[in-house]
Protein backbone atom coordinates (compact mmCIF):
# COMPACT_ATOMS: atom_id res chain seq x y z
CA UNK A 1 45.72 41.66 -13.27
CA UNK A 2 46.93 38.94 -15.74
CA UNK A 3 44.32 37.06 -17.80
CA UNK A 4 43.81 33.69 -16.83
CA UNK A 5 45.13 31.23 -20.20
CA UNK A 6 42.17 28.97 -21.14
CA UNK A 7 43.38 27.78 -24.10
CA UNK A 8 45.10 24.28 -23.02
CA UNK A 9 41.22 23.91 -21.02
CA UNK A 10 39.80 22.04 -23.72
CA UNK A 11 42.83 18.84 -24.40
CA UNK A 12 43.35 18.86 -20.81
CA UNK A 13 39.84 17.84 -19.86
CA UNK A 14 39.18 15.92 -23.16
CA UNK A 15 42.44 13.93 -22.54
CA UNK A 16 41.45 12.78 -18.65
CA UNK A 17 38.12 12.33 -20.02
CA UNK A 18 39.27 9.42 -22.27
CA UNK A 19 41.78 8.39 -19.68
CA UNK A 20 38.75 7.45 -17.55
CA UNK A 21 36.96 6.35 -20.22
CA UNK A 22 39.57 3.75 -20.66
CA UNK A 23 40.48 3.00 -16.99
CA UNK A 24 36.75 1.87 -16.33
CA UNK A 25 36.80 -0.26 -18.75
CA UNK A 26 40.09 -2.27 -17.87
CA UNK A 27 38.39 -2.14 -14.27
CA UNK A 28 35.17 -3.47 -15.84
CA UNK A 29 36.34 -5.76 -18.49
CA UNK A 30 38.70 -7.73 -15.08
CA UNK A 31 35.47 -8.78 -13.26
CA UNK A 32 33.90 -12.31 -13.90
CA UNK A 33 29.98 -12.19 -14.58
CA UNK A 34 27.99 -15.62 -14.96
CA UNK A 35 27.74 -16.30 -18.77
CA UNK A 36 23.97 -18.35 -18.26
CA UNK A 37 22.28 -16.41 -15.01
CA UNK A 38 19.76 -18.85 -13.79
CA UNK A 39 16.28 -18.19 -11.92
CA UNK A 40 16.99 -19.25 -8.05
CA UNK A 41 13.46 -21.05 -7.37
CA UNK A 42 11.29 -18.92 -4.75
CA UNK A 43 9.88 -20.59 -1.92
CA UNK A 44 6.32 -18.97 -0.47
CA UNK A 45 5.92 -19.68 2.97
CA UNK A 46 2.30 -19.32 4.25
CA UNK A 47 1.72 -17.50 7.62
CA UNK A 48 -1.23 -18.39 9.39
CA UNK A 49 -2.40 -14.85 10.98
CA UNK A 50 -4.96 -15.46 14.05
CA UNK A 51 -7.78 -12.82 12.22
CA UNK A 52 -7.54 -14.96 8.96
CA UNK A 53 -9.55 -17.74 10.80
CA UNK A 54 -12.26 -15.69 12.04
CA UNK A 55 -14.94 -13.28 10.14
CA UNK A 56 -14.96 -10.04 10.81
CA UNK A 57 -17.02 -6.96 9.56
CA UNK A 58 -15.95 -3.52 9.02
CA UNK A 59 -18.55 -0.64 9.44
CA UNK A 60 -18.42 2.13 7.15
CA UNK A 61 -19.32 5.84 9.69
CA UNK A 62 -21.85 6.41 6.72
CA UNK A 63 -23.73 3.02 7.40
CA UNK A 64 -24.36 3.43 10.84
CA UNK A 65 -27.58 4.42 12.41
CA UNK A 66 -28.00 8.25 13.52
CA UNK A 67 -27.37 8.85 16.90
């Protein structure tokens, strides 16, 4: 059985290594980003919820009287 030749491993993956390297950065450098991003202005909106207008009390099982 013939040994497998390793020895061209190590410049084959270092050289497509760079190659991508390089290729994302043409791809990256070609897109347009804002040069002064801004802060869009938030509007809250204010639901009125029907149990908001009313009081209501929660009882705690331990504060209840012994059956």
């Amino acid at each position: 059985m013939p040994q497998l030749d390793t020895s061209t491993w190590f410049i084959t993956i270092l050289s497509s290594t760079i190659t991508l390297f390089i290729l994302m950065q043409l791809k990256i450098s070609s897109l347009n980003f804002p040069l002064n991003p801004s802060i869009k202005p938030t509007k809250l909106t204010k639901t009125e919820n029907p149990w908001e207008l009313k009081w209501t009390k929660i009882y705690s099982p331990l504060s209840l009287p012994l059956q």
